[in-house]
Structures are given as structure tokens and as C-alpha cells.
Protein backbone atom coordinates (compact mmCIF):
# COMPACT_ATOMS: atom_id res chain seq x y z
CA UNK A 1 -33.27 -7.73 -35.70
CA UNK A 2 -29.22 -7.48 -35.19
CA UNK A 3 -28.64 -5.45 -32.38
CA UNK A 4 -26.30 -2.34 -33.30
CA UNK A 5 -23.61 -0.27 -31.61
CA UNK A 6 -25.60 2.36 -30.24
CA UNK A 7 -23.95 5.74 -29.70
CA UNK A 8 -27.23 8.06 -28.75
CA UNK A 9 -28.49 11.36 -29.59
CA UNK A 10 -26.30 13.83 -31.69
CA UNK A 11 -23.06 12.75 -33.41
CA UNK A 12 -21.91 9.86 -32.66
CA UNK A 13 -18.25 10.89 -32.38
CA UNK A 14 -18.77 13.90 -30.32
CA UNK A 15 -21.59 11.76 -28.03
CA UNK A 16 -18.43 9.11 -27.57
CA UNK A 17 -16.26 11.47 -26.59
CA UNK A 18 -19.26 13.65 -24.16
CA UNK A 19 -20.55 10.03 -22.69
CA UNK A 20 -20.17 9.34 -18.98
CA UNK A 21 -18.83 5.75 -19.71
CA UNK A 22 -19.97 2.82 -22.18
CA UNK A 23 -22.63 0.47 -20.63
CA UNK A 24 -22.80 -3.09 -22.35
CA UNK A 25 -26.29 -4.49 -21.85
CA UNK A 26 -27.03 -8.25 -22.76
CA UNK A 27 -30.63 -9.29 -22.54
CA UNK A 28 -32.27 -11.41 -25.09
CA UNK A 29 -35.33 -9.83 -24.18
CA UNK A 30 -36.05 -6.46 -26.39
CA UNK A 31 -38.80 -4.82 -24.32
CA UNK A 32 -35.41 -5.06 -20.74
CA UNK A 33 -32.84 -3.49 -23.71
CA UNK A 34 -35.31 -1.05 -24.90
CA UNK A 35 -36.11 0.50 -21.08
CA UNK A 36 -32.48 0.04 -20.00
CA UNK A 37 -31.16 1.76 -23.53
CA UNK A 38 -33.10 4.56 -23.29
CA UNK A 39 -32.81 5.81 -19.98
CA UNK A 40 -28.88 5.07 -19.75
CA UNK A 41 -28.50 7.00 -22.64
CA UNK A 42 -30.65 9.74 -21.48
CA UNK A 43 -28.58 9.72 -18.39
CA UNK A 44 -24.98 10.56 -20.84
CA UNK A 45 -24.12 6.61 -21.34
CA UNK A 46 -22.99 5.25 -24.44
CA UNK A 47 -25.37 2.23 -24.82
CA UNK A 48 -23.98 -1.34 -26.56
CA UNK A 49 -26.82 -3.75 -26.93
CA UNK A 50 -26.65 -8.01 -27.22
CA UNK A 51 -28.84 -10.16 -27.39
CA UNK A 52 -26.94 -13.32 -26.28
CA UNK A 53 -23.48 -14.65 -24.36
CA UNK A 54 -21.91 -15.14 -28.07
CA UNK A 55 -22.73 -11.55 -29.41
CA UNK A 56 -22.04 -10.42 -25.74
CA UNK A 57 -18.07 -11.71 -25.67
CA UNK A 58 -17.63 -10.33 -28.98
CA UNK A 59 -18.97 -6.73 -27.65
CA UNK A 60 -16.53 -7.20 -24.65
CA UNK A 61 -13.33 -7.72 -26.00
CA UNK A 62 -13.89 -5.25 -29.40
CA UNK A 63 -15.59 -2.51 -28.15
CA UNK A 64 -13.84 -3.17 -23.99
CA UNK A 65 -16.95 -1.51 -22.39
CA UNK A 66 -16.54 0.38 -18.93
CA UNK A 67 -19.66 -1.95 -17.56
CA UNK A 68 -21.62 -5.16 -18.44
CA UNK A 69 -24.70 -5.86 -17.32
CA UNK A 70 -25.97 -9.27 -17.84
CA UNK A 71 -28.99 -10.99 -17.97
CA UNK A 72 -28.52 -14.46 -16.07
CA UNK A 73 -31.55 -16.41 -18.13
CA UNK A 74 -30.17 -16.54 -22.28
CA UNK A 75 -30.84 -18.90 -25.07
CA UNK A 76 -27.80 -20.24 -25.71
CA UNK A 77 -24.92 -19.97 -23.37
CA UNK A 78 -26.55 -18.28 -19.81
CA UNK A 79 -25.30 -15.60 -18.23
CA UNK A 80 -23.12 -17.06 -15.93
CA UNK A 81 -21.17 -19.47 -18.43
CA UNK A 82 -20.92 -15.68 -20.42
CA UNK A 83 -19.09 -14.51 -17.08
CA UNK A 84 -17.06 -17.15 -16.29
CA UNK A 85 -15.66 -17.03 -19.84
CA UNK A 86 -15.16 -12.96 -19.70
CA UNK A 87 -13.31 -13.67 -16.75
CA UNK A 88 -10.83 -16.02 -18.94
CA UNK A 89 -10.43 -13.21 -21.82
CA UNK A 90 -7.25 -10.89 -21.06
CA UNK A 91 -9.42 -8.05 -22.81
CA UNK A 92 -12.58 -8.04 -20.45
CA UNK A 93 -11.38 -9.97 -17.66
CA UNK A 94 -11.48 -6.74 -14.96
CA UNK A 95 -14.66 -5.34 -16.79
CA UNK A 96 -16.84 -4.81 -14.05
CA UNK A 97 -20.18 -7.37 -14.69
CA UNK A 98 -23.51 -6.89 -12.89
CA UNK A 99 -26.23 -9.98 -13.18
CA UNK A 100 -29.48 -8.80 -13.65
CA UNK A 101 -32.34 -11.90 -13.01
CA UNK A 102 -35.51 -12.38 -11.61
CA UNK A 103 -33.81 -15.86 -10.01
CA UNK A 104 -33.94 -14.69 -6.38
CA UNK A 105 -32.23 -17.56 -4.49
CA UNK A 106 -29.25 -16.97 -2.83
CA UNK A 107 -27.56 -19.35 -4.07
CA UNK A 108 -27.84 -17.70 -7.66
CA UNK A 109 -26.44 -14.74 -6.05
CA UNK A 110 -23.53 -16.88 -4.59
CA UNK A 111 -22.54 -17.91 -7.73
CA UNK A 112 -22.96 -15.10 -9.49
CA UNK A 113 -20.20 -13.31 -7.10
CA UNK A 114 -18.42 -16.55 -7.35
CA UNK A 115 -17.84 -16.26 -11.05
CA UNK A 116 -16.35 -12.72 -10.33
CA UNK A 117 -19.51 -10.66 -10.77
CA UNK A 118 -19.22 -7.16 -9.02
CA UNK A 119 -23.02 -6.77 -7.76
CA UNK A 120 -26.73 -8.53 -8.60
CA UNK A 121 -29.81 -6.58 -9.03
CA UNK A 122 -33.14 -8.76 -9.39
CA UNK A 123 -36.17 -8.14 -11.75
CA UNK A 124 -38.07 -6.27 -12.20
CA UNK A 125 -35.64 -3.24 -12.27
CA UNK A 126 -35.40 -0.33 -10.92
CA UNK A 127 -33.58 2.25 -13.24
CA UNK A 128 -32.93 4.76 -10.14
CA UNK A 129 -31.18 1.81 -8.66
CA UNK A 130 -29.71 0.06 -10.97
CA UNK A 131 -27.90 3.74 -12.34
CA UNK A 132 -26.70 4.19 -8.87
CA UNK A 133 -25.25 0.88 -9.09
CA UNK A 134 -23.49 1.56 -12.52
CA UNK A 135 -21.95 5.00 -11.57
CA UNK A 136 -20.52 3.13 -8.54
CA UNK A 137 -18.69 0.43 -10.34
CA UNK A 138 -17.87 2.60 -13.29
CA UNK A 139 -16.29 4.96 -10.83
CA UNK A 140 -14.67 2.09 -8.98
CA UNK A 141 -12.71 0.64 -11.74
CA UNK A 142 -11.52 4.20 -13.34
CA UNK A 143 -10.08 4.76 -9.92
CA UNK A 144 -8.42 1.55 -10.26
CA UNK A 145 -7.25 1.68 -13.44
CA UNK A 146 -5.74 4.97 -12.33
CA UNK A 147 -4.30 3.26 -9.73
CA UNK A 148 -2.39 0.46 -12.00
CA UNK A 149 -1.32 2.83 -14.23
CA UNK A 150 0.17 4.70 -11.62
CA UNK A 151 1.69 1.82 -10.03
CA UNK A 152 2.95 0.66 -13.66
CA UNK A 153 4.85 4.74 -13.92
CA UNK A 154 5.99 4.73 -10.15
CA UNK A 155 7.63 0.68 -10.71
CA UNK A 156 9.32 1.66 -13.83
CA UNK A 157 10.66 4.95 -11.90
CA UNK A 158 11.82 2.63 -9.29
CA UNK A 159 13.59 0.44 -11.28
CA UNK A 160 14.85 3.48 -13.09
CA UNK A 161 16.09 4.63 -9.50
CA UNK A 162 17.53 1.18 -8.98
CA UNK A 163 19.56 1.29 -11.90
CA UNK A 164 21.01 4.21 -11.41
CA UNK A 165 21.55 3.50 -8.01
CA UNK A 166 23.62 0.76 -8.77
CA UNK A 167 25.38 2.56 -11.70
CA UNK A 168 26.28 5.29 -8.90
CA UNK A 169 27.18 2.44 -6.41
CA UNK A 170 29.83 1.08 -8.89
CA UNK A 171 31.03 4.12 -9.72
CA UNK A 172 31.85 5.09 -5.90
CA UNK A 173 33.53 1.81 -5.11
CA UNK A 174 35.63 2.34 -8.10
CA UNK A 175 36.34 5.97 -7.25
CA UNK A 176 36.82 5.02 -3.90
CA UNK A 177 39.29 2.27 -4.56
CA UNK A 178 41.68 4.81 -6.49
CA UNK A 179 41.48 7.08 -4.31
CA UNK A 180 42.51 4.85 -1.68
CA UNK A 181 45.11 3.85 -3.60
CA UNK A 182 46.58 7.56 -3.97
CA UNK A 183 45.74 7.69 -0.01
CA UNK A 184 48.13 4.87 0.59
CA UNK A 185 50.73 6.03 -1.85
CA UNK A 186 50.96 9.82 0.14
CA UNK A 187 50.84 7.46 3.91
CA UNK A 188 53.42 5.25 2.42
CA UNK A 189 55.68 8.28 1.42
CA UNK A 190 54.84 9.92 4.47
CA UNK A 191 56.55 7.42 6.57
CA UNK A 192 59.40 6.46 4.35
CA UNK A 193 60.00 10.76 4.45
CA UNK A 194 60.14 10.41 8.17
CA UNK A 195 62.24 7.32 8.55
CA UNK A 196 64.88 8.80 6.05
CA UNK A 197 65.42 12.28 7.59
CA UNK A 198 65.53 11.18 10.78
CA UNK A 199 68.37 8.38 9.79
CA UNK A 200 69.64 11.48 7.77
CA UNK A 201 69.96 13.87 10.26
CA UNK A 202 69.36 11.86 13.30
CA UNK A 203 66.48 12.03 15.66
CA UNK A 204 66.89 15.06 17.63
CA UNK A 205 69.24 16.96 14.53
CA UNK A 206 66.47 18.09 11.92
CA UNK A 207 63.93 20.48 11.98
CA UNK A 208 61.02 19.86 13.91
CA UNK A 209 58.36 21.78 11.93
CA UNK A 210 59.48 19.90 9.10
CA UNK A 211 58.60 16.26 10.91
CA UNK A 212 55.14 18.06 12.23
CA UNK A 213 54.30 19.14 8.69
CA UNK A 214 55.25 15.51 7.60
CA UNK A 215 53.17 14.05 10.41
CA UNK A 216 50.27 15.96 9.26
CA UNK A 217 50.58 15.14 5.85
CA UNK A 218 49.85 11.30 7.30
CA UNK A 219 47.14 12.49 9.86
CA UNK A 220 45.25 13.92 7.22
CA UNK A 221 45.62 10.91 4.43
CA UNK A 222 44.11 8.83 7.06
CA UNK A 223 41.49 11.01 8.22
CA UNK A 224 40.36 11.02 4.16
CA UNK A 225 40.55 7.69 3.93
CA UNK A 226 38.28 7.05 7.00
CA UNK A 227 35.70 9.84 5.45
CA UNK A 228 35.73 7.70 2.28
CA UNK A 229 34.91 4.64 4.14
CA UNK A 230 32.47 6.20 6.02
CA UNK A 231 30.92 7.09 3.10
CA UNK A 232 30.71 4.22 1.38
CA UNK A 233 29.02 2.25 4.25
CA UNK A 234 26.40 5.31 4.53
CA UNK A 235 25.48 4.64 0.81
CA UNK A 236 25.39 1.04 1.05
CA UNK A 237 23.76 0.04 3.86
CA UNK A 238 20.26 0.20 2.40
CA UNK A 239 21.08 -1.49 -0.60
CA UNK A 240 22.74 -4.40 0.75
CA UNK A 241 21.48 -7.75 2.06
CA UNK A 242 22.81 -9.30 5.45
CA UNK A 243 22.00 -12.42 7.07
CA UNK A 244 20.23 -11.71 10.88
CA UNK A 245 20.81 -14.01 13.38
CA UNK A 246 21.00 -13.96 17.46
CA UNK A 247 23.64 -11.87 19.16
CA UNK A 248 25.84 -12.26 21.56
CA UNK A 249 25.62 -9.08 22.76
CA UNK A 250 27.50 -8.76 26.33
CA UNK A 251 30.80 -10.47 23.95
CA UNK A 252 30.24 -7.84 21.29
CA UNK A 253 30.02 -5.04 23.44
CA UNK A 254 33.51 -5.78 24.85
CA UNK A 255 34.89 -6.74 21.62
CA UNK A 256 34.07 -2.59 21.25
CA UNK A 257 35.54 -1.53 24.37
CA UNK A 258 38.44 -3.17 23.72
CA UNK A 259 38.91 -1.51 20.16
CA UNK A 260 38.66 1.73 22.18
CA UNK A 261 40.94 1.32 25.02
CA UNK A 262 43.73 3.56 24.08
CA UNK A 263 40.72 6.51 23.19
CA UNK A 264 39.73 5.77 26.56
CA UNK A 265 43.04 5.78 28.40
CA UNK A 266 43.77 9.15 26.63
CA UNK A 267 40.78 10.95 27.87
CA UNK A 268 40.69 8.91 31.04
CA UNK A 269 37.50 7.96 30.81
CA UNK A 270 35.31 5.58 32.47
CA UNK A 271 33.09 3.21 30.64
CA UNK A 272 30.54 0.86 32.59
CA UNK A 273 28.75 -2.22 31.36
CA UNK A 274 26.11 -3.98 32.34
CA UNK A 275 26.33 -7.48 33.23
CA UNK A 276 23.55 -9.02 31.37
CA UNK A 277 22.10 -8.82 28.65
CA UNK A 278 18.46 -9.22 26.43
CA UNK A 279 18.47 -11.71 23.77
CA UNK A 280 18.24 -9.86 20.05
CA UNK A 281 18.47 -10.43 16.56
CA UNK A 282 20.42 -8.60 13.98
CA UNK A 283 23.41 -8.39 12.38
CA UNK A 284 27.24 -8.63 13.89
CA UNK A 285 29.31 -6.23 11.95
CA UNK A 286 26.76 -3.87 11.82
CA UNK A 287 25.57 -3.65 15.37
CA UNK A 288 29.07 -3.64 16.65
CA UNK A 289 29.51 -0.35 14.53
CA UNK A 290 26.70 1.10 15.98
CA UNK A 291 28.13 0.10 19.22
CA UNK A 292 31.80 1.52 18.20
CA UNK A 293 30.21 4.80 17.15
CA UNK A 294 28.01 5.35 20.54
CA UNK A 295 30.49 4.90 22.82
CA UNK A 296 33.48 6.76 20.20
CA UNK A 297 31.04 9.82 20.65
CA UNK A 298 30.51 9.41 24.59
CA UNK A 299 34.63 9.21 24.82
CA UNK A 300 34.71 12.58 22.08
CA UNK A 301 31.96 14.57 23.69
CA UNK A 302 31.04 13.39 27.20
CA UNK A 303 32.47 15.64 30.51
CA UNK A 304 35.75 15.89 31.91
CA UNK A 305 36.49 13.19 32.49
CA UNK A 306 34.38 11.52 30.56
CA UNK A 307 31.83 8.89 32.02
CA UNK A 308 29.70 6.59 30.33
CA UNK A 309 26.83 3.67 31.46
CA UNK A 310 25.99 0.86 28.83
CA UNK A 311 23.20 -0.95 28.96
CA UNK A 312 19.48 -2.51 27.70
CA UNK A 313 16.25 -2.40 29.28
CA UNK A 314 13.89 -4.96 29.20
CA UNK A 315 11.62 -6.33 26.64
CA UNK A 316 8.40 -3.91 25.05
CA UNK A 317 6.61 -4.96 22.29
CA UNK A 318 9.41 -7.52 21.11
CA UNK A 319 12.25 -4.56 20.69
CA UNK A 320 14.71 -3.73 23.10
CA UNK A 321 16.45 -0.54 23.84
CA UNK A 322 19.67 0.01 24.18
CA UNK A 323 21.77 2.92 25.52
CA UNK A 324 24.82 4.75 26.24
CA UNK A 325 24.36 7.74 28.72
CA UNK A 326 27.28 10.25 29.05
CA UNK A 327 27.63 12.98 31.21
CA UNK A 328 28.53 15.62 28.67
CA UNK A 329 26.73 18.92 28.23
CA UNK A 330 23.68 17.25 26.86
CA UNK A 331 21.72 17.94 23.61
CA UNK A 332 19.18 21.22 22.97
CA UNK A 333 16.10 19.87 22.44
CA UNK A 334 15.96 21.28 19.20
CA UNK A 335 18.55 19.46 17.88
CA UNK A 336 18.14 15.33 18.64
CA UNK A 337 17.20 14.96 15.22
CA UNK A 338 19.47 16.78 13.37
CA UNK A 339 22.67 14.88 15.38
CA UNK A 340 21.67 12.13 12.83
CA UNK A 341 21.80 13.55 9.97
CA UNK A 342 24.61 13.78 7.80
CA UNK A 343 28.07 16.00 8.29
CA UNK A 344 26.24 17.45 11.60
CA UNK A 345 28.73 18.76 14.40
CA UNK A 346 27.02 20.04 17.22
CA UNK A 347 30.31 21.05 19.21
CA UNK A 348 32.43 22.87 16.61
CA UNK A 349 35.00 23.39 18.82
CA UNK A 350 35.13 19.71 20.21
CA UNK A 351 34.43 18.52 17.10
CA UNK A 352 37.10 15.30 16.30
CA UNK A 353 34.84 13.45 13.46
CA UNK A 354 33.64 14.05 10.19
CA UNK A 355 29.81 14.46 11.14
CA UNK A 356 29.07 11.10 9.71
CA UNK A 357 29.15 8.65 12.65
CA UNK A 358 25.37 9.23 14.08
CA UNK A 359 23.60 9.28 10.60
CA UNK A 360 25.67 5.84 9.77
CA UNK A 361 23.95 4.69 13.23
CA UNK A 362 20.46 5.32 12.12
CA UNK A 363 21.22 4.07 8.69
CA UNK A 364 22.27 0.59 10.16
CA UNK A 365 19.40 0.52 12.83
CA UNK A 366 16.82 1.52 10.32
CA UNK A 367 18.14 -1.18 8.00
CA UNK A 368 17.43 -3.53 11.14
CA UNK A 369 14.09 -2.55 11.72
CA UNK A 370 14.92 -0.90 15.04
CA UNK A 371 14.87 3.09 15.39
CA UNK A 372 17.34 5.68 17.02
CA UNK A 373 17.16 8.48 19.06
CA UNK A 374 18.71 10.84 21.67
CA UNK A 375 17.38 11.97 24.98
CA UNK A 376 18.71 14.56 27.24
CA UNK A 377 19.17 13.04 31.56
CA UNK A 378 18.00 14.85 34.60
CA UNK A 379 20.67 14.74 35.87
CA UNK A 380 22.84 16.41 33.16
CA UNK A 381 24.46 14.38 29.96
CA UNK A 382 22.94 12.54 27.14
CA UNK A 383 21.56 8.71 26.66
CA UNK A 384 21.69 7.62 22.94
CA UNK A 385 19.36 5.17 22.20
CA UNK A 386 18.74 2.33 19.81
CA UNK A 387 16.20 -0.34 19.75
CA UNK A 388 16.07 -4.11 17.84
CA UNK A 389 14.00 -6.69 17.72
CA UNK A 390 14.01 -9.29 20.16
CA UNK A 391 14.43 -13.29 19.48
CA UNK A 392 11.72 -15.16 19.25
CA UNK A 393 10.89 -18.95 20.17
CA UNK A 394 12.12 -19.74 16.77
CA UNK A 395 15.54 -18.29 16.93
């Protein structure tokens, strides 16, 4: 007799549609098919039946049942030659397989698993158990084939998100570059406005609203162009691959200081450094921004006069922290993590910045692998915090 597609009770297009799953059962013995058919299908299965490995990798990759479960003694090819060639065919190669044999040696099992079989029940069967076993794996692979489809929708969104990150990334830089342009353009004029009136009219015979209102005119083209810079480096920072390497981080530290020693001077401020320093890894340009921006806010915000510590502590879990304590007003509680965030100015009427200084810190340090944070002293003032990782014997 050759074995049919079986579809059970009822129409068979409405039974396809009602069935729990569709069970492939290869057995060259008809009394095993006939037991197994009948209560699978009794139990909502849509039953195929083969009778050998042949017929069985036909069934497989035409019909693509949910679950095969295969007989391991077959005229023929056996059943695990039958597996081991499923597991070659693009069609059936996840299907889930479960041996069925009366061979009881481990070793049989072994290889059964081996081949890429998902469980091995032993003659002679036990429906109860062997259903259990089926609802399992049937279960098992819907969930993953859930799971890869939804991994196939949330890659092609990514790369979706890519694209059009990029897309906005060129755009910016090219807006940014023209509008840097223009920003030059109105400094340029600027200046050559003030040179010419004052060899005009002479330096002390002109009005001096009129050189204020000029002066501002520069103030605020650079103050734009630094936004737009600032900016840019927030939006690109995640995007952008940098090479991390040991610092020298005593040298960069005073590189910093040294960019800020006319901020200082003006608010007469104090700035102390530690001597030594913790060996880390990251990136130059970037930490040395992070660096710039800490201590720029200590100078903007800190007390009067302002006073700042720099420093590290020592090594936990291979990061260290780093920090630059002011003694400024401090921070509410309420509000440590919103100081990194975006445009946020905590001290309106202090305020110097554009908001985006902090949030470019815990873009960078993020982007490092190290994390941010602020913490308010006993004592009175603030310590802003960042952490990186440590070098390792390899570095």
C-alpha cells in the first residue's frame, strides 16, 4: 500500500487550517503508523505517513512538516542516514526530528543527538509521552521561528535606521559647513567694520554703542558656530570608530588646564591636580574633551572664587573613576540625571553655555564603555564623575 497524505476527520482544508501542527511519521512498520496516526490525529494533528528514508525526504521538503518522527531501524536507508541528510536539505534542515527505536544503547542515543536529532523515545511507545514530547518541540520551534522572523524585521529596521542615519549625518555636515561659512563671512565683516571705523573716526571719536553692537554681532557668530560644533560631535560620536589606546593621563590633564588658563585667571579660580595617575585606555581627543568640559563647568558654576580638586581613585573591577569636585552650590538630588541631558541649564542665571557640554560628556564616556555621573559633597559643592577601563597586561 502507498502511504497517503493524511489530513483526518472532516474536510481536509478546514482540518489543515483547525490542526495543532503537521506531524511526519516514518515507520516502515504499519501496525507503529496505524497507533501513532490515529491518536495524533485524534489529539488535532495533521498526520503525514512514510514508510521509508526515500518517501520520508520527499515528505520533508514538499509538504515542510512542523515535526518528524523517525523510526531508527528502515529497509533501505536507516533512520539516521534519513537525518543526517534532512539536516543537509535547506527546506527541512531546522525541522525538529525525534528517533523513535527499540535500540536502547546509549551510544544510539549519542548519535542520534549527534546527527541533530531534538529528543529519542524508545519502543514500545508511550502515546501520553511521546505527545508531550511533540507539543514541546512543536512549540519550541514556532517560538523560534517567531523569533527569526522577528530578528529578520528588527535587522532590516536597523539597517533602515542606519541608512537614514547616515543620510541625516551627511546632510548635517553639509549644512553645517555652509553655515559655517556664512558664520565666518558675518566674523570676518565684523572685524573689518571695527578696524575701519575706528581708523575712520579714531579710537576714542565714534560712538561707543555702535562698536558694542558690532562686538556683539562677533560674540554671537562665534557662540553659533561653537553650538554647531557642539552639535555635530553630539551626533557623531556613536557612529564613529576611534582607535583606543593607553593614556597619558597626568600630560592630558594639563594639556586642559592650560587651554583654560585665561577662564581661570578671569574668575580667579583655583584648580588642583593630583600628582599621579591610574593607567587607562581610551581615546585622546575624546577624553581630553571630557576633561575640557568638567573642569569649563567647575570654572562656570563652582563658588566664589571658584575651587576645584582633580583626581582618580584607584582601581575596582578594571574601571577607574575620575573626578572633578567644585565647591559650587551643589546639585538637587533630583536633578543629576537630567544635567546630562541635552540643552539642560540648571543655573539660568549663571548660565554661560549652550546646555550641551554634560550630555557630549556622557556621549563620549558611554562610547568608551565607561559611565558618568554627578554626586553632591558633604561638605558643600559637586564631584562629577567618570569612569574607564583600566589597561590590562596586554596594553
Amino acid at each position: 500500500m502507498k502511504p497517503a497524505i493524511e489530513t483526518g476527520a472532516g474536510d481536509a482544508e478546514g482540518s489543515a487550517d483547525r490542526a495543532l501542527g503537521t506531524v511526519l511519521i516514518v515507520d516502515d512498520n504499519p501496525e507503529n503508523l496505524g497507533f501513532l496516526f490515529e491518536y495524533l490525529e485524534e489529539c488535532g494533528f495533521k498526520v503525514l505517513v512514510a514508510l521509508d528514508g526515500e518517501e520520508a525526504l520527499s515528505y520533508a521538503t514538499h509538504a515542510l512538516p512542523d515535526m518528524i518522527l523517525l523510526d531508527v531501524m528502515m529497509p533501505g536507508i536507516d533512520g539516521f542516514d534519513t537525518c543526517a541528510r534532512l539536516k543537509t536539505m535547506p527546506e527541512a534542515r531546522d525541522t525538529p526530528v525525534i528517533f523513535m527505536s527499540a535500540l536502547s544503547d546509549p551510544q544510539d542515543k549519542l548519535r542520534a543527538f549527534e546527527l541533530g536529532g531534538v529528543d529519542y523515545v524508545t519502543k514500545p511507545i508511550n502515546k501520553e509521552e511521546v505527545l508531550a514530547r511533540i507539543n514541546a518541540h512543536v512549540s519550541l520551534r514556532r517560538l523560534q521561528t517567531e523569533l527569526e522572523e522577528r530578528n529578520l524585521l528588527l535587522e532590516g529596521k536597523r539597517r533602515e535606521l542606519e541608512e537614514r542615519n547616515e543620510e541625516l549625518d551627511a546632510f548635517s555636515h553639509m549644512v553645517a559647513h555652509d553655515l559655517r561659512n556664512a558664520l565666518v563671512r558675518v566674523v570676518g565683516f565684523a572685524d573689518l567694520l571695527l578696524e575701519r571705523v575706528e581708523d575712520y573716526y579714531g579710537s576714542a571719536g565714534w560712538d561707543g554703542q555702535t562698536r558694542d553692537d558690532l562686538q556683539s554681532i562677533q560674540d554671537s557668530a562665534l557662540q553659533m558656530q561653537e553650538v554647531i560644533d557642539s552639535l555635530l560631535l553630539l551626533a557623531g560620536i556613536s557612529r564613529r570608530r576611534v582607535s583606543i589606546d593607553p593614556l597619558d593621563m597626568g600630560t592630558l590633564v594639563g594639556r586642559v588646564v592650560g587651554q583654560l588658563k585665561e577662564r581661570i585667571h578671569e574668575r580667579q579660580a583655583t584648580v588642583r591636580v593630583v600628582e599621579s595617575w591610574p593607567a587607562v585606555r581610551g581615546y585622546r581627543p575624546w577624553v581630553e574633551r571630557v576633561w575640557h568640559n568638567y573642569i569649563e563647568n567647575g570654572i562656570k558654576y563652582g563658588g566664589t572664587p571658584p575651587e576645584l580638586d582633580v583626581g582618580a581613585g584607584e582601581i575596582v573591577d578594571g574601571m577607574v573613576r575620575f573626578w572633578v569636585r567644585d565647591n559650587g552650590p551643589g546639585i538637587p538630588e533630583e536633578a543629576r540625571e537630567a544635567v546630562f541631558r541635552p540643552f539642560t541649564r540648571l543655573h539660568e542665571d549663571r548660565a554661560e553655555g549652550h546646555g550641551l557640554g554634560l550630555s557630549i560628556v556622557q556621549r563620549i564616556v558611554k562610547a568608551l564603555g565607561g559611565e558618568v555621573g554627578a554626586e553632591r559633597l558633604e561638605g558643600g559643592g559637586t564631584e562629577f564623575y567618570f569612569t574607564l577601563p583600566a589597561t590590562s597586561d596586554d596594553d
